[in-house]
C-alpha atoms as a PDB file:
ATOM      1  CA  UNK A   1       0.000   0.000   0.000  1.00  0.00           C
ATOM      2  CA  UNK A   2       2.776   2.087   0.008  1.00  0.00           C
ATOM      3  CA  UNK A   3       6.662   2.265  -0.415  1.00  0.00           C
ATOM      4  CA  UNK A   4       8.385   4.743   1.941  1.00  0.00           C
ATOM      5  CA  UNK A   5      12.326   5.440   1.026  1.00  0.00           C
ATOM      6  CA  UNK A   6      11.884   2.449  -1.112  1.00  0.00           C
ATOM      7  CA  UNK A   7      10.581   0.054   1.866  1.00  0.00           C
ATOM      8  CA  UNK A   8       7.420  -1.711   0.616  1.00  0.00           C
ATOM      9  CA  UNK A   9       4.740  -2.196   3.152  1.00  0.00           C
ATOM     10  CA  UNK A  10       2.026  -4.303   2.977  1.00  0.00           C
ATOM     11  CA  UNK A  11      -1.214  -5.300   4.189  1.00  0.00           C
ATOM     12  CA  UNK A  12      -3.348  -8.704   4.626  1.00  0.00           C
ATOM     13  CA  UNK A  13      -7.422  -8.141   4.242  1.00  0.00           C
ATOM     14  CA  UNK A  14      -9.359 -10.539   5.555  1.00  0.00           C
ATOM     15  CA  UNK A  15     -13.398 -10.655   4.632  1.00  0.00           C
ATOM     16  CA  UNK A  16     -15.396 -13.554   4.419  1.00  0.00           C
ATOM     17  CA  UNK A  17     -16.233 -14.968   0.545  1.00  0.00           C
ATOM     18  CA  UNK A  18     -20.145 -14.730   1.287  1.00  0.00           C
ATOM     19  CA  UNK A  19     -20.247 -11.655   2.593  1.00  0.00           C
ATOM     20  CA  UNK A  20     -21.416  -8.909   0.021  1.00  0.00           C
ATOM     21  CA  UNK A  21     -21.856  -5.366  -0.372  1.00  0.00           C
ATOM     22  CA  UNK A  22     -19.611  -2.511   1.618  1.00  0.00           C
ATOM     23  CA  UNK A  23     -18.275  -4.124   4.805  1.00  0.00           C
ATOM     24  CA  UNK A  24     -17.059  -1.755   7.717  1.00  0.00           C
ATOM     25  CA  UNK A  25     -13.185  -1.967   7.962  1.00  0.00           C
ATOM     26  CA  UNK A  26     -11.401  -2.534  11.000  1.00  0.00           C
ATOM     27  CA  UNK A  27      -7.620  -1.431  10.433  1.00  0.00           C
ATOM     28  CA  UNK A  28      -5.680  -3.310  12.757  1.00  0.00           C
ATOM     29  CA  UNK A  29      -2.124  -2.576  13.822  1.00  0.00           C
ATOM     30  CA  UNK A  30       0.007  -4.863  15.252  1.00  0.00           C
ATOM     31  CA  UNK A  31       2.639  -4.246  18.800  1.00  0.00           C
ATOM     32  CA  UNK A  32       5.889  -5.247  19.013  1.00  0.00           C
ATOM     33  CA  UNK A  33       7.681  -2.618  20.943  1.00  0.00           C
ATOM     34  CA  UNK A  34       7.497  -0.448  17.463  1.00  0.00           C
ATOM     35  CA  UNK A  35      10.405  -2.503  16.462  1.00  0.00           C
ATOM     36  CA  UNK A  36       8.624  -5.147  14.292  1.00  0.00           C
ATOM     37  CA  UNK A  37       5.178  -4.772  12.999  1.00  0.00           C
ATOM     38  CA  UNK A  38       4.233  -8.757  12.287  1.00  0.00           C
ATOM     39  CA  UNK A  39       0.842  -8.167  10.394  1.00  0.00           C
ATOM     40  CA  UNK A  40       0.546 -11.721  10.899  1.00  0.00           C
ATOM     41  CA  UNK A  41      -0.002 -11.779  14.588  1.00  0.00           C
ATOM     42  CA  UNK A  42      -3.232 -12.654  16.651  1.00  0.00           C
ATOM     43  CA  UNK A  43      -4.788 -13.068  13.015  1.00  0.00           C
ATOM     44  CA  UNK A  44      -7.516 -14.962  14.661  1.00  0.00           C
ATOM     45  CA  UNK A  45      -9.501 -12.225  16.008  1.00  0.00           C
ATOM     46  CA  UNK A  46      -9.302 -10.981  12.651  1.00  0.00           C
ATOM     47  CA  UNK A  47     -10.813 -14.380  10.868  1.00  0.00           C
ATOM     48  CA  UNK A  48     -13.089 -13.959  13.331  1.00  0.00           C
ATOM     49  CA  UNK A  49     -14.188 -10.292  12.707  1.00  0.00           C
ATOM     50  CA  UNK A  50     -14.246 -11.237   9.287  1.00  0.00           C
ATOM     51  CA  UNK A  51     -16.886 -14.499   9.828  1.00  0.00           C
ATOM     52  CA  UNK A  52     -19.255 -11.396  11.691  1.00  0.00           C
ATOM     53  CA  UNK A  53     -19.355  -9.709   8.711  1.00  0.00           C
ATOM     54  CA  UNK A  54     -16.544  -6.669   9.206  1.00  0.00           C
ATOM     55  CA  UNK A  55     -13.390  -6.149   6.332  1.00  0.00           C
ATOM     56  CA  UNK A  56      -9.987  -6.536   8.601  1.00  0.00           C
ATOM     57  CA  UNK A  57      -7.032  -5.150   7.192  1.00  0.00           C
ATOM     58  CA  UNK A  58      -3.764  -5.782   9.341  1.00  0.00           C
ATOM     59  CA  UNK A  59      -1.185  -3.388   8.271  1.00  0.00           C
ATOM     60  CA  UNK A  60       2.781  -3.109   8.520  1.00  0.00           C
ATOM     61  CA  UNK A  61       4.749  -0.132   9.461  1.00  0.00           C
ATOM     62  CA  UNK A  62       8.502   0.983   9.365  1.00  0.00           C
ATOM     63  CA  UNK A  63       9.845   0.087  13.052  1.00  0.00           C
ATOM     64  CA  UNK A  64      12.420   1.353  14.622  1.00  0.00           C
ATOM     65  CA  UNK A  65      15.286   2.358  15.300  1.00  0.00           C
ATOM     66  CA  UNK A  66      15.973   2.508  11.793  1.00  0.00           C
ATOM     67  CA  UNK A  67      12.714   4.140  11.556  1.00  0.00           C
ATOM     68  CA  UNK A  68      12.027   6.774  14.267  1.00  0.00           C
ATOM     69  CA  UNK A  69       8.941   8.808  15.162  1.00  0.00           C
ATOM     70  CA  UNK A  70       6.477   9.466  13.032  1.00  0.00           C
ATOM     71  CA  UNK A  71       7.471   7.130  10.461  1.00  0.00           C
ATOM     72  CA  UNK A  72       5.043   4.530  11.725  1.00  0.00           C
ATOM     73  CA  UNK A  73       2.315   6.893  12.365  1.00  0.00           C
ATOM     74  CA  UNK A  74       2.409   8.070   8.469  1.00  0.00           C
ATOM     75  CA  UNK A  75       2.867   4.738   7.502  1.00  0.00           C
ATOM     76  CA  UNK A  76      -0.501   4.076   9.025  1.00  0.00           C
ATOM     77  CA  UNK A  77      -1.962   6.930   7.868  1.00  0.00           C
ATOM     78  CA  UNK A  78      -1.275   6.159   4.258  1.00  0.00           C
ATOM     79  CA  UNK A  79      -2.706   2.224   4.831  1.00  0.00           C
ATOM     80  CA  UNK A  80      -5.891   4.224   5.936  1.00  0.00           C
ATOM     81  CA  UNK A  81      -6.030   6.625   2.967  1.00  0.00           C
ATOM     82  CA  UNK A  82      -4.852   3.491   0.650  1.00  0.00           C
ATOM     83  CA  UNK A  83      -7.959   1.822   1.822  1.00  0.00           C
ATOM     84  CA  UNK A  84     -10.749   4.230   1.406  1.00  0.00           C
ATOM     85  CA  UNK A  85      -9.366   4.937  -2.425  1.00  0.00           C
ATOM     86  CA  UNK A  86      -9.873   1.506  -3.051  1.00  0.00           C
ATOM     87  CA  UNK A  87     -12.740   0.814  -1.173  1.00  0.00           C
ATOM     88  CA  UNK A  88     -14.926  -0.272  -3.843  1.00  0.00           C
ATOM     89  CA  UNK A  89     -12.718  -3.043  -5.349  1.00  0.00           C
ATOM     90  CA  UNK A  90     -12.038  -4.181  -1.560  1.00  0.00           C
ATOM     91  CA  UNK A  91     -15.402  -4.119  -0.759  1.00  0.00           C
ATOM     92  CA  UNK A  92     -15.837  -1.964   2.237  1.00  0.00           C
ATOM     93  CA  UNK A  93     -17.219   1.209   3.036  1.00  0.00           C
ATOM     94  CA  UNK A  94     -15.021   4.036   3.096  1.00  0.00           C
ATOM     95  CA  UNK A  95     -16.832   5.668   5.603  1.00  0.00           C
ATOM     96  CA  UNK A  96     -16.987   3.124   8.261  1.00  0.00           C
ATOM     97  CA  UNK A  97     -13.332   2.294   9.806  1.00  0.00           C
ATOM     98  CA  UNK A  98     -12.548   1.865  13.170  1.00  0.00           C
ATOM     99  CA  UNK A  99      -9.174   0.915  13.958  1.00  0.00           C
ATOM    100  CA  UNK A 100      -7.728  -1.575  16.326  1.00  0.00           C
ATOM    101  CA  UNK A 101      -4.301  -1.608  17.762  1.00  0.00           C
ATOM    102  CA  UNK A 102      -2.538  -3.536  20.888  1.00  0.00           C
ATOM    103  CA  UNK A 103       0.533  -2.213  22.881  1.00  0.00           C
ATOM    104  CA  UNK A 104       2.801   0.090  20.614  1.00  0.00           C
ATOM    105  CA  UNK A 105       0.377  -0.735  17.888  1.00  0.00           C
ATOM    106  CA  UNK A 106      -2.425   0.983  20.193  1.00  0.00           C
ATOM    107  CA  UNK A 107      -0.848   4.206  20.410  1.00  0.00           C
ATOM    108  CA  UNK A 108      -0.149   4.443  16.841  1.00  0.00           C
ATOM    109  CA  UNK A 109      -4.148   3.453  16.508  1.00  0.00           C
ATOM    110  CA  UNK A 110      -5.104   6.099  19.363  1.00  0.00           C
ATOM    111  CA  UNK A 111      -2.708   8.602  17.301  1.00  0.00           C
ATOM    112  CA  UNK A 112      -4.098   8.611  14.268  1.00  0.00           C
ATOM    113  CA  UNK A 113      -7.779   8.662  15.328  1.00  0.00           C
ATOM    114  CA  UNK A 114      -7.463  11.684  17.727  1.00  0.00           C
ATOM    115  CA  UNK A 115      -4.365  13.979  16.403  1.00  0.00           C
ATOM    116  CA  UNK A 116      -7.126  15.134  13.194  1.00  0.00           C
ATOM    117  CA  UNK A 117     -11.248  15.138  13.022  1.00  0.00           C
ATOM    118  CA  UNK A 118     -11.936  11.875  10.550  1.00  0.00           C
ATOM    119  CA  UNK A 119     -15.775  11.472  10.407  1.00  0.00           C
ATOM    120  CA  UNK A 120     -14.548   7.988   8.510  1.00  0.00           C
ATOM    121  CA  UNK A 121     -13.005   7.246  11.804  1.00  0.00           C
ATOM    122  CA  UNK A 122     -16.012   5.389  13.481  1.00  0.00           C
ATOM    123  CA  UNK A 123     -13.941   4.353  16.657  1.00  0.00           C
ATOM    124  CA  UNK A 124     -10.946   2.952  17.883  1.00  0.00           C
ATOM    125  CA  UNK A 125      -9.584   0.163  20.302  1.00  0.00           C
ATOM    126  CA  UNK A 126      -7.000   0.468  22.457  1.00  0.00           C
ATOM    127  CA  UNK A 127      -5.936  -3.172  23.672  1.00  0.00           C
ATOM    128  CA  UNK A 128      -3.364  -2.443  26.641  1.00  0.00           C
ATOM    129  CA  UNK A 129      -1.694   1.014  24.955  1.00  0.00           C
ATOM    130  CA  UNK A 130       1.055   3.099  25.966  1.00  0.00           C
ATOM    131  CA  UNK A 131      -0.986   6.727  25.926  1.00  0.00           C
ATOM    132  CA  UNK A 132       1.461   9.144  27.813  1.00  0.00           C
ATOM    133  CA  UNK A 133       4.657   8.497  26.755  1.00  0.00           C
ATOM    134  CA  UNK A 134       6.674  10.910  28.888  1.00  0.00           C
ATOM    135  CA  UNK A 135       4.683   9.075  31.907  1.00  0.00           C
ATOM    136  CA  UNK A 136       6.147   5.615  30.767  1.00  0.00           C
ATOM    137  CA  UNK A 137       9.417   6.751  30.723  1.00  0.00           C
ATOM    138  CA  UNK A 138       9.485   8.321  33.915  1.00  0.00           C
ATOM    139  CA  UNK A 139       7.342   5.615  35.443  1.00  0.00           C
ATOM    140  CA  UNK A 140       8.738   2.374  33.562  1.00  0.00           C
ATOM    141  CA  UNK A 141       8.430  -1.238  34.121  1.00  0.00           C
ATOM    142  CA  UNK A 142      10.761  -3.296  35.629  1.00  0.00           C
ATOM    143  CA  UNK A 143      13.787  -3.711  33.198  1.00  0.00           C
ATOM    144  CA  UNK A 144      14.275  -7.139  33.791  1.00  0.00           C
ATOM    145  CA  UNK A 145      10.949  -7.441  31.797  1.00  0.00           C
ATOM    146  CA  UNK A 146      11.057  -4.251  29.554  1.00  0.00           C
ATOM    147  CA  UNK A 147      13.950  -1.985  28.908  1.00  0.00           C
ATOM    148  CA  UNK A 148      11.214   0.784  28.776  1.00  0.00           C
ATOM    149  CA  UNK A 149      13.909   3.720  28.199  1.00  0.00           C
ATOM    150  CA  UNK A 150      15.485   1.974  26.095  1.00  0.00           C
ATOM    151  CA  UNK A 151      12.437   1.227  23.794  1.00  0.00           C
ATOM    152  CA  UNK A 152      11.327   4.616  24.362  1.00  0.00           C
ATOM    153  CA  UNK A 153      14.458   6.246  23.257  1.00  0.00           C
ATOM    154  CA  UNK A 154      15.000   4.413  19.993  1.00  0.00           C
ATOM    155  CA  UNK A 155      11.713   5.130  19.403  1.00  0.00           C
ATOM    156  CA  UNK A 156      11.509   8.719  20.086  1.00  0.00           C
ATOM    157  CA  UNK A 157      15.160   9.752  18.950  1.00  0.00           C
ATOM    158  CA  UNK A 158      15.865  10.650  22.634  1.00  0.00           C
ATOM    159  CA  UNK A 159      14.632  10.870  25.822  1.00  0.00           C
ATOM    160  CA  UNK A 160      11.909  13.426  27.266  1.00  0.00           C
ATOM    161  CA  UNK A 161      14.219  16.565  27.337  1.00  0.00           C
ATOM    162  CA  UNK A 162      16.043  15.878  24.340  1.00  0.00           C
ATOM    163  CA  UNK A 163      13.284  14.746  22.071  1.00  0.00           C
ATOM    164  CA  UNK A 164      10.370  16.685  24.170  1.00  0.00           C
ATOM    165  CA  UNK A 165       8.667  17.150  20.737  1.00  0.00           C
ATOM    166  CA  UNK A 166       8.445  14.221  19.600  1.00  0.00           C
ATOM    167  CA  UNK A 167       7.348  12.561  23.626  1.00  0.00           C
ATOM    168  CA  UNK A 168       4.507  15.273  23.142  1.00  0.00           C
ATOM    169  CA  UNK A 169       3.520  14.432  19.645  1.00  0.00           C
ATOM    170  CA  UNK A 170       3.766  11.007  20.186  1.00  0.00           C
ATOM    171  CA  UNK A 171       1.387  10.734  23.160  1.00  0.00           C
ATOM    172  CA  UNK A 172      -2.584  10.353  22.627  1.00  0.00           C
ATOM    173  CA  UNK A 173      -3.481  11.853  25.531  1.00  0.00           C
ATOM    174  CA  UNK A 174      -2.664  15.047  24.535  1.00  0.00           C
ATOM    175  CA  UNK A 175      -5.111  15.037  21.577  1.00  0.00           C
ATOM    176  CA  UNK A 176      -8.327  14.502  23.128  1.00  0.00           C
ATOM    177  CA  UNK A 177     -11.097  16.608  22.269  1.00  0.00           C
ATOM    178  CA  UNK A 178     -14.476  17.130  22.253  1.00  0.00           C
ATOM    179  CA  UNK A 179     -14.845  15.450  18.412  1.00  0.00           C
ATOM    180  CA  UNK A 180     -12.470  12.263  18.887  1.00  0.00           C
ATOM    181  CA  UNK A 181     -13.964   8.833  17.959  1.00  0.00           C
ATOM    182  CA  UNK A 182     -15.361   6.451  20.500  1.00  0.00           C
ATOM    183  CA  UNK A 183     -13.024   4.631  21.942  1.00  0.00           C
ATOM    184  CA  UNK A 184     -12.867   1.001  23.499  1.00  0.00           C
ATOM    185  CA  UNK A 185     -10.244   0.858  26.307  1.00  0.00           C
ATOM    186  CA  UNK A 186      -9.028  -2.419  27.671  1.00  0.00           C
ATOM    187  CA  UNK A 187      -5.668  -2.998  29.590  1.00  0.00           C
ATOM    188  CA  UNK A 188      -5.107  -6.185  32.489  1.00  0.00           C
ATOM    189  CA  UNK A 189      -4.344  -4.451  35.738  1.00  0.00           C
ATOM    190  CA  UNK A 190      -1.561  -6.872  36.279  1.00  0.00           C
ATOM    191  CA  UNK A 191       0.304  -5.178  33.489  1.00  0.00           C
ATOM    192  CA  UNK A 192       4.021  -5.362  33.819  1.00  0.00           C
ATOM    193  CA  UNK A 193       4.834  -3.842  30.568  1.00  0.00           C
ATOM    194  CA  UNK A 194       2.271  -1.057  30.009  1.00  0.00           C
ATOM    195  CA  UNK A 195       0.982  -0.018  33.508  1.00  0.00           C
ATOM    196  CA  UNK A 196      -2.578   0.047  33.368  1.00  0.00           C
ATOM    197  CA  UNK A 197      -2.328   3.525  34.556  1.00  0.00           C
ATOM    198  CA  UNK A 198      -2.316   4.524  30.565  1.00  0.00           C
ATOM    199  CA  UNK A 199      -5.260   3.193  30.071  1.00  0.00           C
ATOM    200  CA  UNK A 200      -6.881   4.902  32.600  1.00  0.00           C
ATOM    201  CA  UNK A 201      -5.080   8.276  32.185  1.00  0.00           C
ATOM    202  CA  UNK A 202      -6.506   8.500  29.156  1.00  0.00           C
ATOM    203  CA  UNK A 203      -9.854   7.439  29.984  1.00  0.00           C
ATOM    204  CA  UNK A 204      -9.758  10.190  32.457  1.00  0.00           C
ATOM    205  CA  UNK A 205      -9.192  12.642  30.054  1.00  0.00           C
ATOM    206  CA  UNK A 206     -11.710  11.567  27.746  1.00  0.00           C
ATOM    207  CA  UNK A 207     -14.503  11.640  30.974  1.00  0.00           C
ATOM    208  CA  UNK A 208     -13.399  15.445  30.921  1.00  0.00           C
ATOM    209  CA  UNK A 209     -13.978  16.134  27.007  1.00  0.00           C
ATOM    210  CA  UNK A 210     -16.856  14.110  26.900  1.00  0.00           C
ATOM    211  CA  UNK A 211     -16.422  11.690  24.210  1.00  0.00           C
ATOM    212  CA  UNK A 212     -18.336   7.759  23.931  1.00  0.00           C
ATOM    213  CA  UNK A 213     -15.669   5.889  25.586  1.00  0.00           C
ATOM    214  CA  UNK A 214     -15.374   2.604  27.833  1.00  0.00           C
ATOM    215  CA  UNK A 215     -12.559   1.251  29.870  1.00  0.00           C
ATOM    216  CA  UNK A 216     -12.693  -2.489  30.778  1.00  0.00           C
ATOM    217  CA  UNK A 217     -10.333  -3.796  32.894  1.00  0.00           C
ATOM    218  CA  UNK A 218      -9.803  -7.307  33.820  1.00  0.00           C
ATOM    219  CA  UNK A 219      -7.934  -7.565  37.435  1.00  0.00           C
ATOM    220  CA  UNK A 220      -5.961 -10.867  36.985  1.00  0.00           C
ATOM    221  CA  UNK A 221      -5.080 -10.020  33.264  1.00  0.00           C
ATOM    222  CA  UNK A 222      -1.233  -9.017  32.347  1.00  0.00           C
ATOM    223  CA  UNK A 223       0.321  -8.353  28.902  1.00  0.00           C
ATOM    224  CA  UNK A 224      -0.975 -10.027  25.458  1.00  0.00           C
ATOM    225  CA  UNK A 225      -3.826 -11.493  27.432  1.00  0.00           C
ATOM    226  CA  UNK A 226      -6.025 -11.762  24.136  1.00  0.00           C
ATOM    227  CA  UNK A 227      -3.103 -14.046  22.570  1.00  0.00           C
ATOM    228  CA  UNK A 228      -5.387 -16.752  23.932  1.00  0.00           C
ATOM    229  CA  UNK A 229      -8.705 -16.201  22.644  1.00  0.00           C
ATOM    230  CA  UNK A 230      -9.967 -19.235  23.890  1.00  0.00           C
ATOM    231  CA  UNK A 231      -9.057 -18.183  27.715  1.00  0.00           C
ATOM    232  CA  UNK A 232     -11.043 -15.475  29.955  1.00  0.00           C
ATOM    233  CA  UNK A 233      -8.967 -12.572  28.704  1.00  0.00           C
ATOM    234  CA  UNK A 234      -9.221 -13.473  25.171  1.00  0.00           C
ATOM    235  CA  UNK A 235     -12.979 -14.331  25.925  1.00  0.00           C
ATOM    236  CA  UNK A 236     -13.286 -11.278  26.971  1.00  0.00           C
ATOM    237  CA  UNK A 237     -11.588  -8.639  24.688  1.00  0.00           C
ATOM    238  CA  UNK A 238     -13.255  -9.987  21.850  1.00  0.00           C
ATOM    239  CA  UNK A 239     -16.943  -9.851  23.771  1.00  0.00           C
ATOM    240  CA  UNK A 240     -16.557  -6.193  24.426  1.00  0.00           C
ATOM    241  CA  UNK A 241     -14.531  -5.790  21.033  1.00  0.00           C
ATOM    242  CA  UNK A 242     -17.501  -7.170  19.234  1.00  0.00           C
ATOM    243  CA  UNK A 243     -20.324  -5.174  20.859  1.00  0.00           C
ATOM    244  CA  UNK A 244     -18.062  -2.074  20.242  1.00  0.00           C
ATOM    245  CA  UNK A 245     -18.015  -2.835  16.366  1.00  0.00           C
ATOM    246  CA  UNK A 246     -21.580  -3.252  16.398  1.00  0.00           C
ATOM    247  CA  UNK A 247     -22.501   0.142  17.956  1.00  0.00           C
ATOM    248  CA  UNK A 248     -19.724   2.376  16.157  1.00  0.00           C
ATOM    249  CA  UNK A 249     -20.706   0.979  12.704  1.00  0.00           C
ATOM    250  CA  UNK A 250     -23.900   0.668  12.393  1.00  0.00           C
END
């Protein structure tokens, strides 16, 4: 869908063969630190999605740290605007796209839904996001599980002083307003590589600007707890994921 500095990125669309006629499009964007972008991941949710009758598209990005801030967010960007051009021969309707994302792959969702009003932007789901990215690197992890500066910094092209652009630009929370999408929170409050604190920063802010928004979070539940969709996280995520879909894009 598009070939930044000569690095072609591409995109797997799932739908299901009897399903007709324009199909809402979840855009789903993988984690991985934002140093791989495996559009292959947790693609049964999205075989799923597509058997309810929603268009998935999971979509790559550049990663870093060859690839720093906002490389990925543009990158995602463009698999957005390279979907609604060809909506029609894909099947799905342009104006109906939420967009999905878990861990780094959430806050390049939450990013691109709030930083710009999108009235094609339906919603968007935040599966245990980093939101407040100056936060996480002042209140990081334990190392021994998550070299959170680290991650941050390669990232970012710095740390908060250094690169206090880019910590600002790259956080979500700072682009709430009174027009951003409904948004589907969910983070495991045993969390020990994206405090649940994120989640719940943001949904904060988003009480105070008065957007559709709902935070679930499930107390035993720690990182990737959807990998299993079979087991009571996965169960559910994809229960609250699926009643989200249905109000947003109707």
């Amino acid at each position: 869908f598009s070939s930044p500095d000569g690095h072609d990125l591409k995109l797997d669309l799932y739908r299901h063969p009897e399903q007709g006629g324009d199909l809402p499009l979840i855009v789903v964007i993988p984690g991985g630190r934002w140093q791989e972008a495996d559009r292959g991941k947790f693609w049964p949710l999205n075989r799923h999605l597509a058997s309810r009758g929603y268009a998935v598209a999971a979509v790559e990005y550049r990663v870093a740290p060859r690839h720093k801030f906002p490389a990925a967010a543009e990158d995602v960007r463009s698999a957005v605007s390279y979907l609604r051009e060809n909506a029609a021969e894909f099947g799905v309707d342009p104006n109906r796209i939420v967009l999905l994302g878990r861990s780094g792959g959430a806050q390049l969702a939450l990013l691109v839904a709030y930083d710009e009003v999108d009235p094609s932007i339906r919603g968007v789901v935040s599966l245990y996001g980093p939101t407040d990215l100056v936060t996480a690197y002042h209140q990081p992890t334990p190392p021994r599980l998550l070299d959170v500066k680290d991650t941050l910094e390669k990232y970012l092209a710095g740390n908060p002083t250094t690169a206090e652009t880019n910590y600002r630009n790259a956080s979500p929370i700072n682009f709430v307003g009174s027009e951003s999408p409904p948004t589907l929170l969910v983070h495991g409050s045993k969390d020990n590589m994206v405090r649940p604190e994120q989640s719940q920063g943001l949904a904060a802010r988003l009480r105070t600007a008065s957007p559709k928004h709902f935070l679930l979070v499930l107390p035993w539940a720690t990182h990737g707890f959807d990998f299993n969709m079979n087991g009571p996280g996965g169960q559910l995520s994809t229960f609250a994921i699926e009643w989200f879909l249905s109000v947003v894009t109707r």
